[in-house]
Protein backbone atom coordinates (compact mmCIF):
# COMPACT_ATOMS: atom_id res chain seq x y z
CA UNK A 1 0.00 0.00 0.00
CA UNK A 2 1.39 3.24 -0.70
CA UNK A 3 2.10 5.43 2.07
CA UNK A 4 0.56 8.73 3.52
CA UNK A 5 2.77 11.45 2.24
CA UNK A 6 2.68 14.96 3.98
CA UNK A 7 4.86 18.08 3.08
CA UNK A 8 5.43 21.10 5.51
CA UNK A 9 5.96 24.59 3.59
CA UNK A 10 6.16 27.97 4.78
CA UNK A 11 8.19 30.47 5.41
CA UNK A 12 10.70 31.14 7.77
CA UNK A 13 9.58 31.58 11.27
CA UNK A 14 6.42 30.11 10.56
CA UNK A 15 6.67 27.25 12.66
CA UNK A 16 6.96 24.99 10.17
CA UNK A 17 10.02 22.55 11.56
CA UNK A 18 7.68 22.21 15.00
CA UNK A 19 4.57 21.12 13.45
CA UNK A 20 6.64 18.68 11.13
CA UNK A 21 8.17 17.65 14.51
CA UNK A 22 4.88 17.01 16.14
CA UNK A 23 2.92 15.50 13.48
CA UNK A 24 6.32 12.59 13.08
CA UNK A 25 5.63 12.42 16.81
CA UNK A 26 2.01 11.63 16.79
CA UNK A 27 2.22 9.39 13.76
CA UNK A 28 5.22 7.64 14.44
CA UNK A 29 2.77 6.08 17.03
CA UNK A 30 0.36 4.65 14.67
CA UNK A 31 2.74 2.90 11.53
CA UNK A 32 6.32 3.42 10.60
CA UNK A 33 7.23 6.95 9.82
CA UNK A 34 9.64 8.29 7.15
CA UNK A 35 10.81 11.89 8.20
CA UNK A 36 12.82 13.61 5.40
CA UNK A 37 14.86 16.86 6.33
CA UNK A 38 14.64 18.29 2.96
CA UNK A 39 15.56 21.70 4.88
CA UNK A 40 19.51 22.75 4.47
CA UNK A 41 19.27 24.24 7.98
CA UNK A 42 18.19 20.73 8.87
CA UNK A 43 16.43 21.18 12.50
CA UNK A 44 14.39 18.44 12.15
CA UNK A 45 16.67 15.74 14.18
CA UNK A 46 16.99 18.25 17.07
CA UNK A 47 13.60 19.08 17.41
CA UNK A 48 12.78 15.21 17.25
CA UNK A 49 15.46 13.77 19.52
CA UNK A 50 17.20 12.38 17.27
CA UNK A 51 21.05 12.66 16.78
CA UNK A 52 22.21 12.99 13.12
CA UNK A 53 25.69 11.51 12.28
CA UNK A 54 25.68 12.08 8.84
CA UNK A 55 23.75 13.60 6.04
CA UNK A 56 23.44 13.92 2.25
CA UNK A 57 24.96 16.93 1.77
CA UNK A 58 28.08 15.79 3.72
CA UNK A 59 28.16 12.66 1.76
CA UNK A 60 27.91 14.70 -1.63
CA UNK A 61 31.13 16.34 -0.17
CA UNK A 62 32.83 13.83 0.77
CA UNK A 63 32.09 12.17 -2.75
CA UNK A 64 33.08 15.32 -4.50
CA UNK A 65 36.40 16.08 -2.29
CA UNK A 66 37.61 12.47 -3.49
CA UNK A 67 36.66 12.45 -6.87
CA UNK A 68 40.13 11.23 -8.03
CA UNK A 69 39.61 7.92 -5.95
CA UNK A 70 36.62 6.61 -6.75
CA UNK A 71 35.99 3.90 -9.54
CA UNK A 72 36.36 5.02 -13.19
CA UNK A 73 32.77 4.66 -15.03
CA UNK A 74 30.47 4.75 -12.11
CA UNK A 75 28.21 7.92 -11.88
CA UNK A 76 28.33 10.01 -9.07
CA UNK A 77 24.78 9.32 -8.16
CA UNK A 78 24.82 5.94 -8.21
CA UNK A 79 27.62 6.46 -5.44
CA UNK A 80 25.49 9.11 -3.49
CA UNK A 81 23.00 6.18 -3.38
CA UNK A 82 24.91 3.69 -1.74
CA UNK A 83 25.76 5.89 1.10
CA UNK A 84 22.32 6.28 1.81
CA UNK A 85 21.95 3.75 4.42
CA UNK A 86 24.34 5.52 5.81
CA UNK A 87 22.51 8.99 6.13
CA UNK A 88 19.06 7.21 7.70
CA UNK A 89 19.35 7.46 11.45
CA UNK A 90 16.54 4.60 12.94
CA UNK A 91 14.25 5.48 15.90
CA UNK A 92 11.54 4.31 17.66
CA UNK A 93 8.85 4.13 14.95
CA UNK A 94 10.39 6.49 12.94
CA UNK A 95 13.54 6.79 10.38
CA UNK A 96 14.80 10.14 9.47
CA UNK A 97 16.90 10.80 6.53
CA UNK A 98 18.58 14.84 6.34
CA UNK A 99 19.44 16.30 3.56
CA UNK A 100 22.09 18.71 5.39
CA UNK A 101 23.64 21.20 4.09
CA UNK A 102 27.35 21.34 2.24
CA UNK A 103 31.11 23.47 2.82
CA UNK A 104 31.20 25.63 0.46
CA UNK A 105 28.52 26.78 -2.65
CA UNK A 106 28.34 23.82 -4.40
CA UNK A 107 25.25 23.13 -6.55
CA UNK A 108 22.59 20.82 -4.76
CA UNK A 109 21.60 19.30 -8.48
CA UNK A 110 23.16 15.64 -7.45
CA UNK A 111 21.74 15.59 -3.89
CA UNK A 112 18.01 17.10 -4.75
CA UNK A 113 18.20 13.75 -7.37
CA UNK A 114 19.28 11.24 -5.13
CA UNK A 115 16.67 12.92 -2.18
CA UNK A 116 13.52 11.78 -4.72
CA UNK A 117 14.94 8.94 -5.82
CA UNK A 118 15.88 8.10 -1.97
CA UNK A 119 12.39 8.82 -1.02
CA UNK A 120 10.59 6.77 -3.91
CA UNK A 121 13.61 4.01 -3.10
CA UNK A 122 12.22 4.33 0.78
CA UNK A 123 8.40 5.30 0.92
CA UNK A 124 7.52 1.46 0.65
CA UNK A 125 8.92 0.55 3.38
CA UNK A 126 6.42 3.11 6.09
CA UNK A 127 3.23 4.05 6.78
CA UNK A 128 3.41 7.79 6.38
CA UNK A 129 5.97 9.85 4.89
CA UNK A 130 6.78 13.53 6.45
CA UNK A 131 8.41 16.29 4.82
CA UNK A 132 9.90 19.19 6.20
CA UNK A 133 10.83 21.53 3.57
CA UNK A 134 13.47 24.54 3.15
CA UNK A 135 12.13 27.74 4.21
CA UNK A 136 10.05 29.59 1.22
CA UNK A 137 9.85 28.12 -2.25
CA UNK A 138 13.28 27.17 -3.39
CA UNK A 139 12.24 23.24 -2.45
CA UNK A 140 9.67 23.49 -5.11
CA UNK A 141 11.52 24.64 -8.03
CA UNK A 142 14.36 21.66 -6.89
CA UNK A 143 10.78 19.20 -6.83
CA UNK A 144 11.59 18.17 -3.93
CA UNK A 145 7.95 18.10 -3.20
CA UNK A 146 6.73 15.47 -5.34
CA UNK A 147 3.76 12.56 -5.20
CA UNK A 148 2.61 14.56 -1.94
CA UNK A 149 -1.28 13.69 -0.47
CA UNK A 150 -1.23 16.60 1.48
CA UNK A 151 0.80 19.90 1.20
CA UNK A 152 0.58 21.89 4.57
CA UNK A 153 1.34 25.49 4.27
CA UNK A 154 2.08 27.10 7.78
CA UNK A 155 1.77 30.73 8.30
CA UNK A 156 1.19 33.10 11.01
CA UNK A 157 -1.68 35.38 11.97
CA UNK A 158 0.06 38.84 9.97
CA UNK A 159 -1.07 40.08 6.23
CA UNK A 160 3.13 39.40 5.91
CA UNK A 161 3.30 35.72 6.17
CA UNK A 162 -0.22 34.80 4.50
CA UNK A 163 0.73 36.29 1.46
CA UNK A 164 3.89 34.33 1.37
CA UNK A 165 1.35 31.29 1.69
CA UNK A 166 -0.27 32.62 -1.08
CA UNK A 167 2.79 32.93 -2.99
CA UNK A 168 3.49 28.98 -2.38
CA UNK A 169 0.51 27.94 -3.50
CA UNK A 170 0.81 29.63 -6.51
CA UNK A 171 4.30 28.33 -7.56
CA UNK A 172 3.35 24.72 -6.33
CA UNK A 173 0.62 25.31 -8.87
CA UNK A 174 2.82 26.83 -11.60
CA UNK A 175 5.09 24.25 -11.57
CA UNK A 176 2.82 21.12 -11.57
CA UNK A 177 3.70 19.39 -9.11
CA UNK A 178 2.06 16.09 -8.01
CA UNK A 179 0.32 17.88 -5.13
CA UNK A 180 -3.22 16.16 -4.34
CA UNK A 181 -4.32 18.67 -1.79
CA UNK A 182 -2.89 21.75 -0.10
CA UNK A 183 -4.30 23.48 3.32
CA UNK A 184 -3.10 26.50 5.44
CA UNK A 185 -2.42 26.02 8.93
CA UNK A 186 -1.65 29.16 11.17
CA UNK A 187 0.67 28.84 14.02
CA UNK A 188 0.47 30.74 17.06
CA UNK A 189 -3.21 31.61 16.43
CA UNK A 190 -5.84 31.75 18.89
CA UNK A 191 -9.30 31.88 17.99
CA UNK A 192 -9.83 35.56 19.11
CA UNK A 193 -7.02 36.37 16.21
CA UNK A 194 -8.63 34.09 14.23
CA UNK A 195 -11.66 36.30 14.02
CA UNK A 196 -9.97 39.17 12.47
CA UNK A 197 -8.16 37.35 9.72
CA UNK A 198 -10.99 36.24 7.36
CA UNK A 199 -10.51 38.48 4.88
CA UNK A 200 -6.80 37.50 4.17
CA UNK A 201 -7.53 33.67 4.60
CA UNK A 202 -9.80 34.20 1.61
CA UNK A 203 -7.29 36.17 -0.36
CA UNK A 204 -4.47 33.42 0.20
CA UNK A 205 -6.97 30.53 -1.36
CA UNK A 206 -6.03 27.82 0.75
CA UNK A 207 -8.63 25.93 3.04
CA UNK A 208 -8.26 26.37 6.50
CA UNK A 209 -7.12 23.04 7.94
CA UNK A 210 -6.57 24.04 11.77
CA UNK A 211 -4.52 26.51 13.97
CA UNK A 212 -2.43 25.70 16.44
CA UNK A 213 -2.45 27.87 19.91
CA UNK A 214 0.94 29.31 21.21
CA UNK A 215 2.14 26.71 23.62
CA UNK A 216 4.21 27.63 26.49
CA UNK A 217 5.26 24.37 26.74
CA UNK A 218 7.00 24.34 23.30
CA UNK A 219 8.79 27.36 23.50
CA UNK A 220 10.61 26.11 27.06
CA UNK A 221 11.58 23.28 25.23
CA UNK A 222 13.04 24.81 22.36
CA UNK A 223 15.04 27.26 24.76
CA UNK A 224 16.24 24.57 26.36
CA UNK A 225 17.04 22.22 23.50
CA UNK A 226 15.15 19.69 24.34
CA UNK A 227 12.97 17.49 22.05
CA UNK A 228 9.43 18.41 21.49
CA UNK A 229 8.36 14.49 22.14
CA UNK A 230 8.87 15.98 26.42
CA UNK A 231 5.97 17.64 25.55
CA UNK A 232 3.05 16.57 28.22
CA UNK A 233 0.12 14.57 26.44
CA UNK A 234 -2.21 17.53 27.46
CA UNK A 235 -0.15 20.41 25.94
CA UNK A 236 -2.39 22.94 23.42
CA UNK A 237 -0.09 22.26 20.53
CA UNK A 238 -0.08 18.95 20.67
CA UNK A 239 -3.54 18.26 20.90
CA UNK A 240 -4.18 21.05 17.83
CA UNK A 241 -1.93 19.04 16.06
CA UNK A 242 -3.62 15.68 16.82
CA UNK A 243 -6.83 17.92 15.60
CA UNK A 244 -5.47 18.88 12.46
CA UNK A 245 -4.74 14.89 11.61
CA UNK A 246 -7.73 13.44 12.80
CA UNK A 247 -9.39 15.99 10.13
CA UNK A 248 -7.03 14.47 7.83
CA UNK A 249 -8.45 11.08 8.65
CA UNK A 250 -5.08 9.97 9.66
CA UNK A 251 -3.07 9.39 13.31
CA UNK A 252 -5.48 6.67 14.57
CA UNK A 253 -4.64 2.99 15.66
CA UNK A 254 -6.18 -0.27 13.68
C-alpha cells in the first residue's frame, strides 16, 4: 500500500520545523514513519530527539572532495545512493533521513536527485511519509515536493506571512507538481485572532485546515534544547496538532 505522504511549507519563522516535529511524533505512534529533512538548515533531528551523524549533503562532499579515488565509469549518483543507508538514522517508529547542508557553494543538483529517488527508493517501506521543507519556495523549483497527499502550508496570523502562503501555492501550482491537496495552517493563532483574519484567509486561497495555539510548553523546550516528544500529552499544541490529523483522517490505531 502506498504510504501517507505529507509536506510542511512555509516560510521562515512560521513554525513549520515544530509542526513537522509534532505531526512525526504523533504518527510515528500509529505505523512506521519516514521523516525527510529536505531543509539545508536541517532542524528536524533536534527538534525530534534524534542525533544525526551524517547527512546527504556531507556525503555529496565527501564524494566530490575524493573524486580522483573513486571507480572510473560509475556515476556520481549511483555512489550518493549507496551511502544512503548511511545517512538514515533509525528510531523508535520512525527513520529520518537529512538532507544537510554542504562546505562551500556547491550546486545541490546531485543531492536534490538522489533525495527523490531516496524517497521513492524508501516510501515502501512506512506508513506515512513527512516532509519538512526549506524555508520559502526554493524546495519546489528543486521538486523536492513530489507525489505529496497533502501539502501543509504554515503561516502566522500577519497580512506578511499569508501572502507568502499565497505565494506557495501559486508556484506549487505553476510548476505542476504532483500535489493532491494543499491546506493552510496558522501557528500561534488563537481563535480571538482568528476572528480578524478572514478576509486575508480568503485572499491566500487555501482551506483552512486548523490553527495551532501558542504553547508555552514548546517554546521552554526549544530554549532549552530539548525534544518536542517531552511535551506533556495535554499540551495545546499537541492536541491542535492531533486535531489537524484526525481531520485528515489519519493518526489513529487499527
Amino acid at each position: 500500500m502506498r504510504p501517507f505522504t505529507i509536506a510542511v511549507a512555509g516560510k521562515g519563522g512560521t513554525g513549520k520545523t515544530t509542526l513537522a516535529a509534532l505531526i512525526v511524533d504523533r504518527l510515528r505512534r500509529v505505523g512506521p514513519v519516514l521523516a525527510v529533512d529536505a531543509d539545508p538548515n536541517c532542524n528536524l533531528g533536534e527538534v525530534l530527539g534524534i542525533p544525526v551523524e551524517r547527512t546527504l549533503g556531507q556525503l555529496r562532499d565527501e564524494i566530490l572532495e575524493n573524486l580522483s579515488d573513486l571507480p572510473p565509469g560509475v556515476p556520481k549518483d549511483q555512489i550518493l545512493e549507496l551511502g544512503l543507508h548511511e545517512c538514515l538514522v533509525e528510531d523508535e517508529g520512525v527513520d529520518l533521513l537529512t538532507m544537510g547542508h554542504g562546505e562551500g557553494p556547491r550546486c545541490y543538483c546531485m543531492v536534490n536527485h538522489v533525495l527523490r529517488r531516496a524517497i521513492e527508493t524508501l516510501r515502501g517501506n512506512y506508513r506515512y511519509v513527512v516532509l519538512d521543507n526549506e524555508a520559502g519556495m526554493e524546495h519546489l523549483s528543486r521538486r523536492t515536493t513530489q507525489d505529496v497527499d497533502v501539502l501543509l502550508v504554515v503561516a502566522e496570523p500577519n497580512p506578511v506571512s499569508l501572502r507568502s502562503a499565497a505565494r506557495i501555492r501559486g508556484v506549487a501550482e505553476e510548476l505542476k507538481l504532483r500535489v493532491y491537496g494543499q491546506y493552510l495552517v496558522l501557528n500561534r493563532t488563537g481563535e480571538e485572532t482568528l476572528q480578524g483574519l478572514e478576509g486575508l484567509i480568503r485572499e491566500v486561497d487555501i482551506p483552512l485546515l486548523g490553527t495551532v495555539p501558542y504553547d508555552p510548553g514548546v517554546a521552554e523546550l526549544s530554549a532549552a534544547g530539548r525534544p518536542l516528544r517531552e511535551l506533556p500529552p495535554d499540551s495545546p499544541a499537541r492536541r491542535a496538532v492531533e486535531g489537524i490529523l484526525e481531520r485528515l483522517g489519519l493518526g489513529k490505531e487499527g
